[in-house]
C-alpha atoms as a PDB file:
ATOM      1  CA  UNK A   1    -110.414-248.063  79.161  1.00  0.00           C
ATOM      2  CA  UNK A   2    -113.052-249.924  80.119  1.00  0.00           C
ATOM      3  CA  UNK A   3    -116.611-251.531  78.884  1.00  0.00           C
ATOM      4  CA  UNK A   4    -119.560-252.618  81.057  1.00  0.00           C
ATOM      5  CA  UNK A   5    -122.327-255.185  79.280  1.00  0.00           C
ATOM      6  CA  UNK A   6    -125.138-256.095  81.874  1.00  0.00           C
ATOM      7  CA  UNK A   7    -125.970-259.779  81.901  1.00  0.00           C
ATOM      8  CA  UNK A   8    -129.330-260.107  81.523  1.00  0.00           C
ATOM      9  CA  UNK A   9    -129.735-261.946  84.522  1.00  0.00           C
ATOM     10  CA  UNK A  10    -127.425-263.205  87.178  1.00  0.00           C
ATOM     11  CA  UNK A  11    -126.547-260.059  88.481  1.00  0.00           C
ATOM     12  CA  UNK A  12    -123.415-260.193  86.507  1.00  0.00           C
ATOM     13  CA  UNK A  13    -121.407-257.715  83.899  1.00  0.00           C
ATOM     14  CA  UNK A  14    -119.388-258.339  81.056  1.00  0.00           C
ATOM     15  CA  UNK A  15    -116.445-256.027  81.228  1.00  0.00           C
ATOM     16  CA  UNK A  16    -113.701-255.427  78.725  1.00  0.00           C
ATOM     17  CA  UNK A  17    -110.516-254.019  80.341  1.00  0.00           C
ATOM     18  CA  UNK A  18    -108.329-252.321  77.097  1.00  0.00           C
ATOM     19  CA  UNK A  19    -104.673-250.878  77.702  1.00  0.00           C
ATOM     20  CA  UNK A  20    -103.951-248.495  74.215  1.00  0.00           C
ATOM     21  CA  UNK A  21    -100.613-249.433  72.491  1.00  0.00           C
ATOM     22  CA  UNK A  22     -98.804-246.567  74.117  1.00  0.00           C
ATOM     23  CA  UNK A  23     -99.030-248.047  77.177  1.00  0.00           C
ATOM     24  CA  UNK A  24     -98.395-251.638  76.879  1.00  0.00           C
ATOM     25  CA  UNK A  25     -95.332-253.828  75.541  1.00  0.00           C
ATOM     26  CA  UNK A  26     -94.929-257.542  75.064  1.00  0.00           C
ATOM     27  CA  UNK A  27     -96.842-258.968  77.043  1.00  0.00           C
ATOM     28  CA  UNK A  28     -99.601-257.278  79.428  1.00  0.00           C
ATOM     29  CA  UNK A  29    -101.701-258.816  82.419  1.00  0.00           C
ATOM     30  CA  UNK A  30    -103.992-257.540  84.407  1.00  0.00           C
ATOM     31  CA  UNK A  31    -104.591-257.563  87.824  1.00  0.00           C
ATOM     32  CA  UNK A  32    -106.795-257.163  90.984  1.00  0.00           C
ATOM     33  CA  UNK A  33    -109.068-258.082  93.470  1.00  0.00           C
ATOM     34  CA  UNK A  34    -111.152-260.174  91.114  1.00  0.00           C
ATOM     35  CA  UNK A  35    -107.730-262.328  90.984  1.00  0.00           C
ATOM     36  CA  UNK A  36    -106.176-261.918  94.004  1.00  0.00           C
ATOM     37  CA  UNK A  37    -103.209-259.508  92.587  1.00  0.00           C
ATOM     38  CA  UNK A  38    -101.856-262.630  90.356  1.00  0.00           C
ATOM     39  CA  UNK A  39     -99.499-261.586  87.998  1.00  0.00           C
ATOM     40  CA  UNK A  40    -100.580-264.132  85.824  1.00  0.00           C
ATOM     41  CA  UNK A  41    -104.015-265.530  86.224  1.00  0.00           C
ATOM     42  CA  UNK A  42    -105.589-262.672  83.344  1.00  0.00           C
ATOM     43  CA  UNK A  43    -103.190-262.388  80.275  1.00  0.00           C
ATOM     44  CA  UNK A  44    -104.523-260.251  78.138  1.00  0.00           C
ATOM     45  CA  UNK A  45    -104.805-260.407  74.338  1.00  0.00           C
ATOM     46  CA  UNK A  46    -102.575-258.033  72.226  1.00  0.00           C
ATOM     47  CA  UNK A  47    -104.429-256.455  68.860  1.00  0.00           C
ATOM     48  CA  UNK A  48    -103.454-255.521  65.479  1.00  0.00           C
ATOM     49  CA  UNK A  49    -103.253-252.370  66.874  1.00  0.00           C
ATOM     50  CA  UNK A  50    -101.026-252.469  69.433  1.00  0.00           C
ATOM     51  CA  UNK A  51    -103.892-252.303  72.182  1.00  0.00           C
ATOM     52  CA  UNK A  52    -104.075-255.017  74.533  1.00  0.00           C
ATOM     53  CA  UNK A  53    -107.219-256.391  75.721  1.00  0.00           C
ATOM     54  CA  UNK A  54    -109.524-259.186  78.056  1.00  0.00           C
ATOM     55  CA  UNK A  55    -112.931-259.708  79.084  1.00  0.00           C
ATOM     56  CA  UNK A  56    -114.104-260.395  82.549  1.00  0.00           C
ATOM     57  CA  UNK A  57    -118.061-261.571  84.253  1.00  0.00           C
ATOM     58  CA  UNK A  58    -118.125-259.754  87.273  1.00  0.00           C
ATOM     59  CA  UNK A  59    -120.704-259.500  90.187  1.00  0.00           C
ATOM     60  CA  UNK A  60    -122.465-256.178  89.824  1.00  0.00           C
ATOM     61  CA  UNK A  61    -123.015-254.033  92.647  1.00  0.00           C
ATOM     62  CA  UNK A  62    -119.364-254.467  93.349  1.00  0.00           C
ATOM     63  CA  UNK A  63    -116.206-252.227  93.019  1.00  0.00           C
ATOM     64  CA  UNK A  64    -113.065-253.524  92.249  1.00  0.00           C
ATOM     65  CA  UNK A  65    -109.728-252.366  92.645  1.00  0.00           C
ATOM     66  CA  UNK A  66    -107.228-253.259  88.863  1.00  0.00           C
ATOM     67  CA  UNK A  67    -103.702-252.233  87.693  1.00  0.00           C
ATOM     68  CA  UNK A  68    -102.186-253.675  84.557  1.00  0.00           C
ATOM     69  CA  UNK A  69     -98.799-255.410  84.807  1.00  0.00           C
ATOM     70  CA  UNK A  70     -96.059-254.637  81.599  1.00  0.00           C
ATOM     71  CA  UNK A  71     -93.847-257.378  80.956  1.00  0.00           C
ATOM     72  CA  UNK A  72     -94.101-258.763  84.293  1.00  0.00           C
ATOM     73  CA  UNK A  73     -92.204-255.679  85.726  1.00  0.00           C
ATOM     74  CA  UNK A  74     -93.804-251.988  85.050  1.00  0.00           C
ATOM     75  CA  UNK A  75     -97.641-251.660  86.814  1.00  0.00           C
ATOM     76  CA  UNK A  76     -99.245-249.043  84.513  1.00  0.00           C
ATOM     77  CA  UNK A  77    -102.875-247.343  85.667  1.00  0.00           C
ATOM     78  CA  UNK A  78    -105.887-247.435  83.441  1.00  0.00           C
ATOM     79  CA  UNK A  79    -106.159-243.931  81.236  1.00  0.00           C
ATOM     80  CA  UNK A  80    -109.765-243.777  82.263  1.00  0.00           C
ATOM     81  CA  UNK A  81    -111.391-245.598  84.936  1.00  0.00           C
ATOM     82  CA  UNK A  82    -114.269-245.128  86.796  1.00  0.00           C
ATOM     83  CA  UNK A  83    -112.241-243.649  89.945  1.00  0.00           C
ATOM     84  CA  UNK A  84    -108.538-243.933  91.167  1.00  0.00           C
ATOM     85  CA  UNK A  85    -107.874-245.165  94.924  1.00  0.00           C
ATOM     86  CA  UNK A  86    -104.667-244.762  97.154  1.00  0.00           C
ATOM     87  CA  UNK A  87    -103.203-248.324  97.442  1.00  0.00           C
ATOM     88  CA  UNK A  88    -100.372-247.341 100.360  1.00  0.00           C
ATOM     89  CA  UNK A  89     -97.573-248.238  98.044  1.00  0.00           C
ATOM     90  CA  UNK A  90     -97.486-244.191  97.107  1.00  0.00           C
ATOM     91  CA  UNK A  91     -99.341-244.808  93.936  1.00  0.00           C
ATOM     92  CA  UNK A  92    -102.791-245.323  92.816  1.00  0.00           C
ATOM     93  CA  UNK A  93    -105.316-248.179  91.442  1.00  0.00           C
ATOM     94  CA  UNK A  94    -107.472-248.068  89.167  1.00  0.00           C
ATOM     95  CA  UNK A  95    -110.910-249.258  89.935  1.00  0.00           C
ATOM     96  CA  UNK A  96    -114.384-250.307  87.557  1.00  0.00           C
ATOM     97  CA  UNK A  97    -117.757-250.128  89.298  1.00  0.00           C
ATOM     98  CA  UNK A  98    -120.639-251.986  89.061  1.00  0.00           C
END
């Protein structure tokens, strides 16, 4: 799931990328082309819940390409994103628009 905050200048939004608790484990990162793919440059924050989450500033007029990464070993889609995208792996990403 995600959440789009417009700056209110900059040309910049505030998004919040959340994975719900029946998708995640330990530990959950996510990843894309705002990071180059790294499997560890955006940790995310686990909840009381069981729902992991992280904020991000991004560049608006931009669309970005995002799968989440389970315990460094299981890449998991987002349950509702703006649009899905063939990768050429045989699977899909997920991807926010601005």
């Amino acid at each position: 799931m995600i959440t789009k905050t417009p700056a209110k200048k900059g040309g910049t939004t505030k998004v919040t990328f959340e994975l719900p608790a029946e998708y995640a484990g330990e530990r959950v990162c996510l990843c894309g082309e705002f990071n180059s793919w790294s499997p560890d440059a955006t940790p995310m924050t686990k909840r009381k819940d069981g729902r992991f989450s992280t904020s991000l500033t991004l560049q608006q007029g931009q669309a970005y390409r995002y799968r989440y990464l389970v315990d460094g070993e299981r890449w998991v889609d987002d349950p509702d994103p703006d649009e899905y995208v063939d990768n050429g792996y045989g699977t899909k990403d997920s991807v926010v628009v601005l």
